[in-house]
Protein backbone atom coordinates (compact mmCIF):
# COMPACT_ATOMS: atom_id res chain seq x y z
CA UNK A 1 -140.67 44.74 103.89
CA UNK A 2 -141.63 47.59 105.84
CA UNK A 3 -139.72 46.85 108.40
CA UNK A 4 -136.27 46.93 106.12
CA UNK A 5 -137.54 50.21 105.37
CA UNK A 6 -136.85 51.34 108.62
CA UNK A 7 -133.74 49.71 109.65
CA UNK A 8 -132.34 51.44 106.58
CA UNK A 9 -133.57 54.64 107.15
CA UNK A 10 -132.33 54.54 110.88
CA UNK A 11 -129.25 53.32 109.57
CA UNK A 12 -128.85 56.55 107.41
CA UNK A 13 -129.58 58.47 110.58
CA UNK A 14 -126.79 56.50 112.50
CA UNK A 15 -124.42 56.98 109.59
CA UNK A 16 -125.44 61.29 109.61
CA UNK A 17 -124.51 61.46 113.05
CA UNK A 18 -121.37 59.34 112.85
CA UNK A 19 -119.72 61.49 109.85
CA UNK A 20 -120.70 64.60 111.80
CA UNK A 21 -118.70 63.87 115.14
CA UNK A 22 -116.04 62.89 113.20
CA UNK A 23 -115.37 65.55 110.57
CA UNK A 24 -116.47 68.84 111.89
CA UNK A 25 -113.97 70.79 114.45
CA UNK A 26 -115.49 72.64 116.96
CA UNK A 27 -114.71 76.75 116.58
CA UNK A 28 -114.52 79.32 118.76
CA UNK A 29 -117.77 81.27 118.42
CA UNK A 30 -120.94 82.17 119.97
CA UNK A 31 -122.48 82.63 116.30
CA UNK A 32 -125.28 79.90 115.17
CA UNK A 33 -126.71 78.45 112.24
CA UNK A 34 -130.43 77.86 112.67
CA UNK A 35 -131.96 75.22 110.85
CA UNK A 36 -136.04 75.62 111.22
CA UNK A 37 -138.46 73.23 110.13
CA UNK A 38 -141.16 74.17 107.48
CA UNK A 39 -144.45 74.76 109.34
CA UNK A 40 -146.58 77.18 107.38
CA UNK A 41 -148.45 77.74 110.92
CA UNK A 42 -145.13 79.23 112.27
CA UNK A 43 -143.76 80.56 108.90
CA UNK A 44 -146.63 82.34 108.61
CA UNK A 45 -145.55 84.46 111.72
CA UNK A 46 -142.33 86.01 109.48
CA UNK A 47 -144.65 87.45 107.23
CA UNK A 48 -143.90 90.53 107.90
CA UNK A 49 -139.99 90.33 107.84
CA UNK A 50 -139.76 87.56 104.99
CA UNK A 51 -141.77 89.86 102.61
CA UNK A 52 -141.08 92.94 103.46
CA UNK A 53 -140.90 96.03 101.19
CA UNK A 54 -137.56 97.20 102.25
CA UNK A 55 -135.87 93.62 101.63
CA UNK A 56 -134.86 91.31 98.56
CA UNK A 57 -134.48 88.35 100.31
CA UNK A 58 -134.83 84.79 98.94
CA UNK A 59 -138.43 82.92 100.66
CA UNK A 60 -139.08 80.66 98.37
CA UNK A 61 -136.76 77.59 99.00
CA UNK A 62 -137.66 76.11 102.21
CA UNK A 63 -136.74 75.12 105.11
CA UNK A 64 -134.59 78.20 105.99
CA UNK A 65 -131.67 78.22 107.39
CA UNK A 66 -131.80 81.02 109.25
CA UNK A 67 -127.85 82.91 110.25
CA UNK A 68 -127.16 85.97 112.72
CA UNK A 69 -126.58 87.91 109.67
CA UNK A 70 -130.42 86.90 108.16
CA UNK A 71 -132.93 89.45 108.39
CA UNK A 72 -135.52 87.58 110.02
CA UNK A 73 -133.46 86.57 112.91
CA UNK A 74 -134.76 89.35 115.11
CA UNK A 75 -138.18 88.24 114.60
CA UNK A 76 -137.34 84.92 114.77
CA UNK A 77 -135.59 84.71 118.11
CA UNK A 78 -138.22 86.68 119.15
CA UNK A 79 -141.31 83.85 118.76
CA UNK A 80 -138.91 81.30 120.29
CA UNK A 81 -138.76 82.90 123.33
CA UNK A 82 -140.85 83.99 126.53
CA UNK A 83 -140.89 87.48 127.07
CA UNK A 84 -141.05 86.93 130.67
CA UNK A 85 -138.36 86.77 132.84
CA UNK A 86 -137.48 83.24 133.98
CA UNK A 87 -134.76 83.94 136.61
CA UNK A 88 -136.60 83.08 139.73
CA UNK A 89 -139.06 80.78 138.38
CA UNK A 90 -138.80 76.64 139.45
CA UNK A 91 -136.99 74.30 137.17
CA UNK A 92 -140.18 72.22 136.28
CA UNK A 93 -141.81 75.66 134.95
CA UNK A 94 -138.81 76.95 133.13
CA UNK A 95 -138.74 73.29 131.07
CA UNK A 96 -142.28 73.36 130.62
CA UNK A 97 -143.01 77.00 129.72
CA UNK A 98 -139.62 78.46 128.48
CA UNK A 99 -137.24 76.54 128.10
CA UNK A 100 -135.59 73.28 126.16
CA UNK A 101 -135.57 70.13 128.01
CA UNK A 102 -132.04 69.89 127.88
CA UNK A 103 -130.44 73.11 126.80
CA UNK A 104 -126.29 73.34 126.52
CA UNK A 105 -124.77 76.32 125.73
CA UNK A 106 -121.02 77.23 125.44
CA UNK A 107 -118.44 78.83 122.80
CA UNK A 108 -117.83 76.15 120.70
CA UNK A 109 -121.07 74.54 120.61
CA UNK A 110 -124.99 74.42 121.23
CA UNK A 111 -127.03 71.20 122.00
CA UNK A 112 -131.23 71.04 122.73
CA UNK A 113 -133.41 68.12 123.17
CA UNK A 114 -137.25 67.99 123.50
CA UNK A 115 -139.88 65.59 124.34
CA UNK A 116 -142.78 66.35 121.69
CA UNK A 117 -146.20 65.09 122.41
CA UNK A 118 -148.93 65.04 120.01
CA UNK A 119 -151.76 63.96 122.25
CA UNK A 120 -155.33 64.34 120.84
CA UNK A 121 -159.21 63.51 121.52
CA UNK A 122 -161.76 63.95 119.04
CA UNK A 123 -165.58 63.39 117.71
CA UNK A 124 -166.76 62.87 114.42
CA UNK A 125 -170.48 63.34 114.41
CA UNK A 126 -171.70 62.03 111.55
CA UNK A 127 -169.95 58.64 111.85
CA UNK A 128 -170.39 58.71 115.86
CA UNK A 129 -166.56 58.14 116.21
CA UNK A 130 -163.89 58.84 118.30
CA UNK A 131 -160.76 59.60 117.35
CA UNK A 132 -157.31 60.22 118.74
CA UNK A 133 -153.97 60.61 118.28
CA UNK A 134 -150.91 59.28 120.45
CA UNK A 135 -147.80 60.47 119.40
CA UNK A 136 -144.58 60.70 121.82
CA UNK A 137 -141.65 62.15 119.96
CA UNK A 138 -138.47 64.10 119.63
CA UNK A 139 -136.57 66.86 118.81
CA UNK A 140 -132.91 67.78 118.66
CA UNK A 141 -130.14 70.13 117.63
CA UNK A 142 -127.02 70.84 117.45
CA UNK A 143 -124.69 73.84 115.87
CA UNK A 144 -121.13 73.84 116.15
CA UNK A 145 -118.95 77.03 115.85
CA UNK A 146 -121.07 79.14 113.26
CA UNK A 147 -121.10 76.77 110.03
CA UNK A 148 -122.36 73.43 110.97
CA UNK A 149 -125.64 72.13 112.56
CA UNK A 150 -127.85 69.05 113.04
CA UNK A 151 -131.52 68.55 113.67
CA UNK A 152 -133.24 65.14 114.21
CA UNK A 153 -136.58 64.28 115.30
CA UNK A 154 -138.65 60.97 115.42
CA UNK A 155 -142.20 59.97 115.92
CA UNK A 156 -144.01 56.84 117.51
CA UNK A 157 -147.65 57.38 116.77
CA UNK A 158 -150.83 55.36 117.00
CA UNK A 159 -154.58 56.53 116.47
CA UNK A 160 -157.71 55.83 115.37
CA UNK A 161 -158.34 58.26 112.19
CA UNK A 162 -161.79 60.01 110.94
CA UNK A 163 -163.41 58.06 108.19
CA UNK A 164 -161.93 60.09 105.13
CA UNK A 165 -158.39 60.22 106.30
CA UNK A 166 -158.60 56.41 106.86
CA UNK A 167 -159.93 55.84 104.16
CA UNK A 168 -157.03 57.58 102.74
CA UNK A 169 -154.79 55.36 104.53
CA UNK A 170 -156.17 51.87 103.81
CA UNK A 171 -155.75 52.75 99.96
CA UNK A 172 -152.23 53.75 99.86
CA UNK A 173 -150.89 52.42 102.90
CA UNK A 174 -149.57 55.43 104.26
CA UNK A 175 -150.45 57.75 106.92
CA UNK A 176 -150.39 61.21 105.18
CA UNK A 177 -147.12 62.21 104.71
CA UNK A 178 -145.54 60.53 107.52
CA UNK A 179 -144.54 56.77 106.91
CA UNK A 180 -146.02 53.69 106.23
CA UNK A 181 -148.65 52.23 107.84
CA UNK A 182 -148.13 49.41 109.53
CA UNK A 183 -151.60 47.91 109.83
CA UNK A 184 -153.94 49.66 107.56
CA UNK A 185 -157.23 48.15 108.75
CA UNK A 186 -160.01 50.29 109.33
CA UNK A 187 -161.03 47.87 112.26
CA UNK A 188 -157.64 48.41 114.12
CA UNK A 189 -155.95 51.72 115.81
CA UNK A 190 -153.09 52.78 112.86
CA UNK A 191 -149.62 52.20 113.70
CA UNK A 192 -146.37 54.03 112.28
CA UNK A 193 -143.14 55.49 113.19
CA UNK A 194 -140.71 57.91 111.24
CA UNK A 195 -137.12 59.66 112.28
CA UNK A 196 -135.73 62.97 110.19
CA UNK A 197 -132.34 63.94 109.90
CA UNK A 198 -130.73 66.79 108.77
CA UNK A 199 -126.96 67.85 108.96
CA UNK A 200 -125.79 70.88 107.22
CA UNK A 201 -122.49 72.58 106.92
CA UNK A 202 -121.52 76.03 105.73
CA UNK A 203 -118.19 75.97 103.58
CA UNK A 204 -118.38 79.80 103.12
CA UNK A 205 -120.73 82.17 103.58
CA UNK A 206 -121.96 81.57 100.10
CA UNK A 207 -122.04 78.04 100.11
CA UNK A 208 -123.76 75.05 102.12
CA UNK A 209 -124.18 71.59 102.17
CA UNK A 210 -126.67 69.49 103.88
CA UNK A 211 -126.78 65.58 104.00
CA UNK A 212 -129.87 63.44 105.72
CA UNK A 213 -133.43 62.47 105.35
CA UNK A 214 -135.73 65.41 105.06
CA UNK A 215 -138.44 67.62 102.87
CA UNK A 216 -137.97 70.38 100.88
CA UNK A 217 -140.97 72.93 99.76
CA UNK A 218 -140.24 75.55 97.01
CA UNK A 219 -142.94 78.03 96.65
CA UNK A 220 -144.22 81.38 98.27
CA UNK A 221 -147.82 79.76 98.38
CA UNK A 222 -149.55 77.30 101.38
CA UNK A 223 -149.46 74.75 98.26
CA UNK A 224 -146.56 73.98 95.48
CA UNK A 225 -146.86 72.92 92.22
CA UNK A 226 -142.68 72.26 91.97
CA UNK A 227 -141.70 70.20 95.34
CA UNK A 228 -143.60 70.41 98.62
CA UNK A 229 -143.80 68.65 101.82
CA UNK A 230 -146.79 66.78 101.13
CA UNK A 231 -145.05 63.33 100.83
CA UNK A 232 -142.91 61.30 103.14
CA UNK A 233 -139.59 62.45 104.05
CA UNK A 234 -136.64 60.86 101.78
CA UNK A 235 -132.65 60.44 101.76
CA UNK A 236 -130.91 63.56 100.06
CA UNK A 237 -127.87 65.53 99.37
CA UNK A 238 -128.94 69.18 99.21
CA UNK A 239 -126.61 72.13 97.59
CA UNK A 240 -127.21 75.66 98.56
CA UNK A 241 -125.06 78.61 96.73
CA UNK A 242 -125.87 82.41 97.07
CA UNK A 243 -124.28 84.25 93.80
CA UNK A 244 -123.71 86.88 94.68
CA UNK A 245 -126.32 89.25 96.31
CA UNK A 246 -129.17 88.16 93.82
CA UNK A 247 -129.59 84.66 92.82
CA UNK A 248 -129.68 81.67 94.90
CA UNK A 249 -129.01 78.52 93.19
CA UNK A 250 -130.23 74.84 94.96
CA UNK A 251 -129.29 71.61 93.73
CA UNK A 252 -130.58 68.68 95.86
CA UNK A 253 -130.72 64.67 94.70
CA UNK A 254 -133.13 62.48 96.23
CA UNK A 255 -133.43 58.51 96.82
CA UNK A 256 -137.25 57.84 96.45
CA UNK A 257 -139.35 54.48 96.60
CA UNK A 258 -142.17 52.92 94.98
CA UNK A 259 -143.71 50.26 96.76
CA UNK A 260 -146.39 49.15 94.17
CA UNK A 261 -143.54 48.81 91.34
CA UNK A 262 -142.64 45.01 91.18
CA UNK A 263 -140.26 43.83 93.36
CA UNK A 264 -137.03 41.64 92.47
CA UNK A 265 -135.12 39.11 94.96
CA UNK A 266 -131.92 40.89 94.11
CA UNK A 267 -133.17 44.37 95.30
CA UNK A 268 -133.78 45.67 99.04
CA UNK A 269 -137.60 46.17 99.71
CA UNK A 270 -139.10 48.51 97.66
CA UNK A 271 -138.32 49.62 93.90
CA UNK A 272 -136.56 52.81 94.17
CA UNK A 273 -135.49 55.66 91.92
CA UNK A 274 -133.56 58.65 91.79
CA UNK A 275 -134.29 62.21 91.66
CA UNK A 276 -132.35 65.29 90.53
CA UNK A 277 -133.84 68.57 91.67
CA UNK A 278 -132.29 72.22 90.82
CA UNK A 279 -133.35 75.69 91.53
CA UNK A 280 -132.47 78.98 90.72
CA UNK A 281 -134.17 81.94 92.31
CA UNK A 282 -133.19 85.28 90.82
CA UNK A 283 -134.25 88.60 92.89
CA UNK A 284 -134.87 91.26 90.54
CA UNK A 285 -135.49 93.84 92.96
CA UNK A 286 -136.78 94.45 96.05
CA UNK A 287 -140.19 93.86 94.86
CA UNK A 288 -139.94 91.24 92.32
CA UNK A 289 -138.14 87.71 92.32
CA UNK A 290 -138.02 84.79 89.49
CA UNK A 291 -137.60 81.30 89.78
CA UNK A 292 -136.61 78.33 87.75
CA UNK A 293 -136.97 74.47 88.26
CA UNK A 294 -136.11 71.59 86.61
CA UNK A 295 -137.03 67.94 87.74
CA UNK A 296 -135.29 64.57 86.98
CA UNK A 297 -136.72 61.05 88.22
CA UNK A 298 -135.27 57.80 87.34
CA UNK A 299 -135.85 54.14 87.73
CA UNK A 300 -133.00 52.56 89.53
CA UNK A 301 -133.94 49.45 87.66
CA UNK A 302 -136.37 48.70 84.85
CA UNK A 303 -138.78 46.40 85.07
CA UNK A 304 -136.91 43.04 83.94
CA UNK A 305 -134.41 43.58 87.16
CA UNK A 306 -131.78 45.45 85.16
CA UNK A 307 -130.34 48.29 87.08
CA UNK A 308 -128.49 50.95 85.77
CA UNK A 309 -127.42 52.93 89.40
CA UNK A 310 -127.13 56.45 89.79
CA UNK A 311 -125.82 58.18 86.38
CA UNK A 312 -123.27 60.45 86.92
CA UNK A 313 -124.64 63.09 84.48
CA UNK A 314 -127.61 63.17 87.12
CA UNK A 315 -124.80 65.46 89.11
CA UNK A 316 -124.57 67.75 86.46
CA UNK A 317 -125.34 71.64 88.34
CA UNK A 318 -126.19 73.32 85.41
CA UNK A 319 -130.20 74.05 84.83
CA UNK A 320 -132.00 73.21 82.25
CA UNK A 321 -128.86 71.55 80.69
CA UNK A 322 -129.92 68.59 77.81
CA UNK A 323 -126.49 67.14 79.47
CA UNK A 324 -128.61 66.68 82.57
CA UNK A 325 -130.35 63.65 80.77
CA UNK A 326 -128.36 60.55 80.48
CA UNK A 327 -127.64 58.65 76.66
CA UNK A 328 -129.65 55.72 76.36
CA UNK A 329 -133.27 54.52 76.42
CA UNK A 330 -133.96 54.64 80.36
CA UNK A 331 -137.79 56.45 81.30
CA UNK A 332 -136.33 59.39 82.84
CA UNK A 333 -139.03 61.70 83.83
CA UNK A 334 -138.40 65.49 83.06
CA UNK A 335 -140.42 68.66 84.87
CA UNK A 336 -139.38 71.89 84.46
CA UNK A 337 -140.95 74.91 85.76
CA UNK A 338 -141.29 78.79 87.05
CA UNK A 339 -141.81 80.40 89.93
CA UNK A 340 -142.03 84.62 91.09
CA UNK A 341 -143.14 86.76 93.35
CA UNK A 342 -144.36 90.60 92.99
CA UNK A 343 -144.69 92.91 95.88
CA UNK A 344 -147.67 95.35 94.96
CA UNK A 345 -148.38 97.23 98.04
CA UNK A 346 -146.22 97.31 101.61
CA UNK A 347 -147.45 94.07 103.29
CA UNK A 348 -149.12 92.37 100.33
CA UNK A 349 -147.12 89.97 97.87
CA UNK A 350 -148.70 88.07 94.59
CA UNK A 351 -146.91 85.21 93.86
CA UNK A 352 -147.64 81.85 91.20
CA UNK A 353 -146.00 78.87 89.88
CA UNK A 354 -146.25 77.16 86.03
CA UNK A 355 -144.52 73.49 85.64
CA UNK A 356 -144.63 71.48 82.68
CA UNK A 357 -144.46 68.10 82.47
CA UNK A 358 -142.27 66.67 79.57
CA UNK A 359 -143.11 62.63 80.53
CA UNK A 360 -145.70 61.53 76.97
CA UNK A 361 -148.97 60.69 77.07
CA UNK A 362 -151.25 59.33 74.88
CA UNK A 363 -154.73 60.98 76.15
CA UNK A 364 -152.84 64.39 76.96
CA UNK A 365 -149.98 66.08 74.98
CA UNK A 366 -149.90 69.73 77.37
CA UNK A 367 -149.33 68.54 80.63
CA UNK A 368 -149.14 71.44 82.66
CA UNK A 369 -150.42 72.92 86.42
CA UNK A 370 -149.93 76.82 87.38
CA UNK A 371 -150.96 78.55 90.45
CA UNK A 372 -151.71 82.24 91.61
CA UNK A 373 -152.50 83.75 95.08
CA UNK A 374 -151.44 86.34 97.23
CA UNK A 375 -150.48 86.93 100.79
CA UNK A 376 -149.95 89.89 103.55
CA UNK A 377 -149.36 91.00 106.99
CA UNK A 378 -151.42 93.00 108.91
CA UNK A 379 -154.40 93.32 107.29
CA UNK A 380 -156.93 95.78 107.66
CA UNK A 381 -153.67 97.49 109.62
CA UNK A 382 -154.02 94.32 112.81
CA UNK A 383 -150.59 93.33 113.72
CA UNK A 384 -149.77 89.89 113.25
CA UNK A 385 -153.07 89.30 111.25
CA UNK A 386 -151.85 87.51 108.40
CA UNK A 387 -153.59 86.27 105.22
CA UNK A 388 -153.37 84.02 101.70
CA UNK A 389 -155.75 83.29 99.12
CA UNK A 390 -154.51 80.94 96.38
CA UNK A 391 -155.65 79.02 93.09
CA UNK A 392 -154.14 75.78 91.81
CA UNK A 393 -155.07 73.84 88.88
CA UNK A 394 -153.12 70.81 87.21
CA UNK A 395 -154.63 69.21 83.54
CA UNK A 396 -155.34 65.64 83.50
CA UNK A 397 -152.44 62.77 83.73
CA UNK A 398 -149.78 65.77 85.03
CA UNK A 399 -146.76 64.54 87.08
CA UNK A 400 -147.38 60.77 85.85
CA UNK A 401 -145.70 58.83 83.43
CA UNK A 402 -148.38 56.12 82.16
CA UNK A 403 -145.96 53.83 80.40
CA UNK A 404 -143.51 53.80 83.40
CA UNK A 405 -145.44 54.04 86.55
CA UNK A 406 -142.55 54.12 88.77
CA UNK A 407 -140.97 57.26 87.52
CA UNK A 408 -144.29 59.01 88.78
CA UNK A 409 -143.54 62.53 90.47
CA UNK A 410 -144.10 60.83 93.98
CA UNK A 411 -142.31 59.12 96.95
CA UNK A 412 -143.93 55.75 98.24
CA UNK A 413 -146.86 56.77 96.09
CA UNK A 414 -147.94 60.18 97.28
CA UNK A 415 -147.60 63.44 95.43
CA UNK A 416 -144.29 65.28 95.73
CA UNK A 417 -146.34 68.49 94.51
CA UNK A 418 -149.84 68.68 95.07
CA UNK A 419 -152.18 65.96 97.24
CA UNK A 420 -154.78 65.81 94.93
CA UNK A 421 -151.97 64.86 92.15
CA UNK A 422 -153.46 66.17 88.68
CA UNK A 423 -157.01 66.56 87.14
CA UNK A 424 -158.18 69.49 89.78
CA UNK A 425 -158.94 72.86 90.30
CA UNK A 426 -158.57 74.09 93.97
CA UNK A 427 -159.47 77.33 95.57
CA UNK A 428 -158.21 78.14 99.18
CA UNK A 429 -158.14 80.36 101.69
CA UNK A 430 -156.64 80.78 105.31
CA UNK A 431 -156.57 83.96 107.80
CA UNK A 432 -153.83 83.74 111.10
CA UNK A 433 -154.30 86.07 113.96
CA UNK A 434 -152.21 86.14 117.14
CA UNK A 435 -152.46 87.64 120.15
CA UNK A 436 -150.19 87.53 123.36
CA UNK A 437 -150.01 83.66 123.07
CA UNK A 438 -153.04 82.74 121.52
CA UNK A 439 -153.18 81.82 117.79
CA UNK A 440 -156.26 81.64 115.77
CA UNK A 441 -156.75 80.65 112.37
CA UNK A 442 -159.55 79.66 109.69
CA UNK A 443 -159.19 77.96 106.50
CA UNK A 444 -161.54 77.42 103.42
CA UNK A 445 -161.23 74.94 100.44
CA UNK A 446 -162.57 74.48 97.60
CA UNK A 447 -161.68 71.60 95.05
CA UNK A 448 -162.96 69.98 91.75
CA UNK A 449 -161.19 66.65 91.12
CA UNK A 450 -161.50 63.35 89.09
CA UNK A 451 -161.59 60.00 90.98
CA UNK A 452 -160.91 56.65 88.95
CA UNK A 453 -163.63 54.74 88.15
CA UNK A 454 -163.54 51.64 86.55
CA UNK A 455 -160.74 53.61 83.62
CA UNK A 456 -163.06 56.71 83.95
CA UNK A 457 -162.44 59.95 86.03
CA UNK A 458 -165.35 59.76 88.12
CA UNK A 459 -166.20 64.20 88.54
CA UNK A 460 -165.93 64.96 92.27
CA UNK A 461 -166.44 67.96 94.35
CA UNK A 462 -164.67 68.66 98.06
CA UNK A 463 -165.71 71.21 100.54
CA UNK A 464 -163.35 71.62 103.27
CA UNK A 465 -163.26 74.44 106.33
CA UNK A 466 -161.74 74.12 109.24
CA UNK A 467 -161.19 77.01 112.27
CA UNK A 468 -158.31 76.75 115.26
CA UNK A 469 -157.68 78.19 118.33
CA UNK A 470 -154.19 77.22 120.01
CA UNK A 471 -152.83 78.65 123.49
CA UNK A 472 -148.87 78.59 123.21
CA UNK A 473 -147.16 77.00 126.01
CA UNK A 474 -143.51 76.67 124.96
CA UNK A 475 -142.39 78.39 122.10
CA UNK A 476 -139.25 76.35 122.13
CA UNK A 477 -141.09 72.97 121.03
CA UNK A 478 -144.72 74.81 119.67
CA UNK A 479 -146.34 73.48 122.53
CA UNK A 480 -149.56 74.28 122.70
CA UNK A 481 -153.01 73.56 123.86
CA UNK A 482 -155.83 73.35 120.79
CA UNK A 483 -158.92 73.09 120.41
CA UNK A 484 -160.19 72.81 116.54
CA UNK A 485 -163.64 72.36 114.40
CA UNK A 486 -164.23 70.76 111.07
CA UNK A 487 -166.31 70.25 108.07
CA UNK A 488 -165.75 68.67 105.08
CA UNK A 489 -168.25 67.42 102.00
CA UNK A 490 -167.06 64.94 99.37
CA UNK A 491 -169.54 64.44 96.48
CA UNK A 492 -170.01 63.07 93.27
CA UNK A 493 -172.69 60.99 91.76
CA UNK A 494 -172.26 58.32 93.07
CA UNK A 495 -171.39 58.97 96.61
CA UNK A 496 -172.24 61.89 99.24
CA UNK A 497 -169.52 61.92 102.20
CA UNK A 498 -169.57 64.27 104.86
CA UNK A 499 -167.63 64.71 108.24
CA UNK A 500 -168.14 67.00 111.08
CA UNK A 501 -165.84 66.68 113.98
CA UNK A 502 -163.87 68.59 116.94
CA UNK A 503 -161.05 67.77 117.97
CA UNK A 504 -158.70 68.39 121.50
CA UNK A 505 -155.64 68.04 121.96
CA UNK A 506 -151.65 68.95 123.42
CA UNK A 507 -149.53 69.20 120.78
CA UNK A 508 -145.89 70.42 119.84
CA UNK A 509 -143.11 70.07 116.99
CA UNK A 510 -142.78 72.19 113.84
CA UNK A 511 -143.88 70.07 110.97
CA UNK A 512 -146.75 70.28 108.57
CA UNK A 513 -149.49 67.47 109.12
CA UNK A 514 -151.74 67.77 105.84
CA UNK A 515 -155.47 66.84 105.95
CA UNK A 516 -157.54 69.48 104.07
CA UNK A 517 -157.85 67.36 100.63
C-alpha cells in the first residue's frame, strides 16, 4: 500500500518536471523568481523587513515567493550569502562554505543542486537511549527568464526516535510530518522517504500559478489555526493574484488521503478526498492587514465505494460563495475563518486567527479555535534578536467531522492546523538571536489537552522547553553544526512521562521538522 503511495507521488514529480521542459520558453533576462521554503528558523531572520513599519506587504501566506522587485530581497540575498570573498579560495571550500554544489548561471536560466545531510547523535537520559538521525537528501532549483521556477527536494531517512516521538509514530504510522513510516516498531530503527515538488509560473506580474506536491502555512504566528505545515506534504494546484496594491487573493486545491478510511478493490491505496482552500488578505494600511479563509474537504467516495470525483463547483474562486458547495447529500466539510495583523510600535506586530468549524456535532454545536500573540525585531534595541509569544486554544471535537471521519481537517491522519488537533489550550514562547554565524534560540511550551480514554478525554498537561545553538556553515543549503537540549513533561493521572535529552548533529535544508507537542 505504502509503497503505491510512493510510486504515485514520484510519478507526479516526473510528470511536474516533464510539463515544465516542455511548455516554458526560456527569456532573455538575468531577473529571478525565488521560491523559499517555509522554515520559521530562517523566516524568522526577515523580521525586520517582512514587518516593518514603513511597508504594507502581504506575510501571511507562505511560502514566499520572493521577486527582485520584493522588499525583502535585499535582506534576503543577504543571509544566503558569505560575506567573505571567495575568489581565491579552493573549490572544495567554496562548495562547502559558500557556495551550491552545482551552481549554473546564465541569461536565460539558473540551475542549483545540493546534497542535504541531516546527520544526528543524541541521549535521552531518562530512558538511557540513544538516538539518531540519518538523513541524506536533496535540493534543487531552477528559474527560467523571470516568471517561472522549480524547486524539488527528497529525503531518505532512518533513525531511532526518543520515546515520545515514537510513540507518536507507532500510533499513527507516520513520522511527524514527513511520510509514512515504513516499519513502525519501537524495537526497529524507523524507516521513510519523501520527495517535494514545486513548479510555479508567473503569467503577469499580478498573477501566478504553481503546480506540485508541497505545504502551505497561512498565519503571522509560529502556529496556525487555518492551514499549516504540520502535516505531510500533498498534490496541489495553487492560485496566487495580487489586486491591485492591497489585497492578495490565494486559491489552492488539494488531493489528501486517509489511510484508516476503508479501503475498496476498485480504488488506488488509500481513501482520498479533496480539498478547496481560498484566501484573501486585505492590507488596510501600513499597520494593519485582514484576512479571510474558507475551507472545503470532500470524500472522493463514500463509504459504500460510490465515488463522485472532483465537483466542478469545488473550482469556484469566489470566497465564501454558498455556490462553492456542491447540490446533493455528499459530507462536505466547511471551515471558514479570519486572520489580521496590527503593527503597534516600530518592530513589534500583534497578530491572531478565529476559524469556525461548520461540520455538526452532537456533543458540541460552537466549534471554534482562535489565537493571539505577538512578535518583533530587535528587542531590547539587539539587532537580529527576534521574539514571539503566542496563545492557541481550539474547543472540543474542532476540525473533525464525527459522522464522516474521512472528511477530518487532516492529511494521512495528522492535523492540517494545529498538532494537538482540538480540545487544548497552548501557551508558547521562542526568542532567536544571531550573531556573525551563530544562531541561538530558546523555546517554551505550555499545553492543556484531552487524550482518549476508553470514549473519555483523559485531562493532560505538557511541558516542553527546548534551547539551540547552531554554527552556520553554508547559507546556501542551512548547513550548520548544532548542538541542542531538551525537556519535556507529559502528565495526567494516570501516567507521568518525562524526557531529557541532547542532541548533536550536521544538519541542512529549509523545512520545518515539528516536535514540541
Amino acid at each position: 500500500m505504502k509503497d503505491i503511495y510512493l510510486t504515485k507521488n514520484k510519478g507526479l514529480i516526473s510528470f511536474v518536471l516533464l510539463f515544465a521542459f516542455i511548455l516554458i520558453k526560456p527569456e532573455q533576462s538575468n531577473a529571478q523568481l525565488i521560491y523559499q521554503p517555509y522554515s520559521y528558523q530562517f523566516y524568522q531572520k526577515l523580521n525586520k523587513n517582512v514587518y516593518s513599519a514603513e511597508e504594507n506587504s502581504h506575510t501571511a501566506l507562505k511560502p514566499y515567493l520572493i521577486s527582485d522587485s520584493s522588499a525583502m530581497r535585499p535582506l534576503h540575498d543577504s543571509l544566503m550569502n558569505s560575506p567573505a570573498s571567495t575568489v581565491h579560495r579552493s573549490w572544495v571550500h567554496r562548495k562547502l562554505f559558500d557556495e551550491h554544489l552545482v551552481d549554473v548561471r546564465n541569461k536565460e536560466y539558473t540551475f542549483y543542486l545540493d546534497f542535504l545531510p541531516d546527520f544526528q547523535l543524541g541521549r535521552e537520559f531518562n530512558g538511557s537511549k540513544t538516538t539518531w538521525l540519518n538523513t541524506r537528501g536533496y535540493q534543487a532549483g531552477i528559474t527560467i527568464g523571470q516568471k517561472f521556477f522549480i524547486y524539488t527536494s527528497g529525503f531518505e531517512n532512518q533513525a531511532q526516535f526518543s520515546n515520545y516521538e515514537l510513540n507518536y509514530t507507532t500510533r499513527t504510522g507516520m513520522v511527524p510530518g514527513q511520510a509514512y513510516s515504513k516499519d513502525p516498531s519501537p524495537s526497529k530503527a524507523i524507516d521513510w522517504s519523501y520527495v517535494t515538488a514545486l513548479m510555479g509560473y508567473s503569467i503577469n506580474k499580478s498573477i501566478t500559478v504553481e503546480l506540485g506536491q508541497d505545504k502551505t502555512f497561512i498565519g503571522d504566528g509560529y502556529r496556525s489555526l487555518l492551514l499549516s505545515d504540520f502535516a505531510a506534504p500533498y498534490p496541489l494546484l495553487r492560485l496566487k493574484a495580487n489586486l491591485g496594491k492591497k489585497v492578495q487573493y490565494m486559491a489552492m486545491w488539494a488531493y489528501m488521503q486517509d489511510q484508516h478510511a476503508t479501503e475498496f478493490n476498485s480504488f488506488y491505496n488509500n481513501r482520498r478526498k479533496w480539498g478547496a482552500f481560498h484566501y484573501v488578505d486585505w492590507t488596510i494600511n501600513k499597520n494593519a492587514s485582514l484576512g479571510f479563509f474558507n475551507a472545503l474537504v470532500a470524500e472522493e467516495a463514500n463509504d459504500q465505494g460510490k465515488g463522485h470525483g472532483f465537483d466542478l463547483n469545488y473550482i469556484n474562486p469566489i470566497l465564501f460563495s454558498s455556490a462553492l458547495r456542491p447540490s446533493g447529500t455528499t459530507p462536505d466539510h466547511t471551515l471558514i475563518g479570519f486572520n489580521g495583523k496590527y503593527k503597534v510600535l516600530k518592530n513589534t506586530t500583534v497578530y491572531g486567527q478565529l476559524i469556525f468549524d461548520q461540520a455538526p456535532s452532537q456533543t458540541n454545536k460552537n466549534k471554534n479555535a482562535w489565537q493571539l500573540g505577538f512578535r518583533g525585531a530587535d528587542l531590547f534595541k539587539v539587532n537580529r534578536l527576534n521574539y514571539l509569544v503566542e496563545y492557541n486554544t481550539a474547543t472540543p471535537n474542532t476540525y473533525t467531522y464525527s459522522a464522516h471521519p474521512i472528511v477530518n481537517y487532516s492529511q494521512l491522519s495528522e492535523s492540517l492546523a494545529h498538532p494537538l488537533g482540538s480540545d487544548f489550550r497552548e501557551w508558547l514562547s521562542i526568542i532567536n538571536y544571531s550573531i556573525n554565524k551563530f544562531d541561538f534560540q530558546g523555546q517554551l511550551n505550555y499545553a492543556r489537552y484531552g487524550i482518549d480514554q476508553s470514549g473519555q478525554r483523559l485531562a493532560t498537561s505538557m511541558r516542553f522547553a527546548e534551547g539551540k545553538v547552531a554554527y552556520l556553515l553554508n547559507p546556501k543549503y542551512n548547513l550548520r553544526l548544532e548542538v541542542s537540549g531538551l525537556l519535556r513533561q507529559e502528565k495526567n493521572s494516570l501516567t507521568d512521562t518525562k524526557t531529557a535529552m541532547i542532541t548533536f548533529g550536521l544538519r541542512s535544508s529549509f523545512r520545518n521538522l515539528y516536535h514540541d507537542f
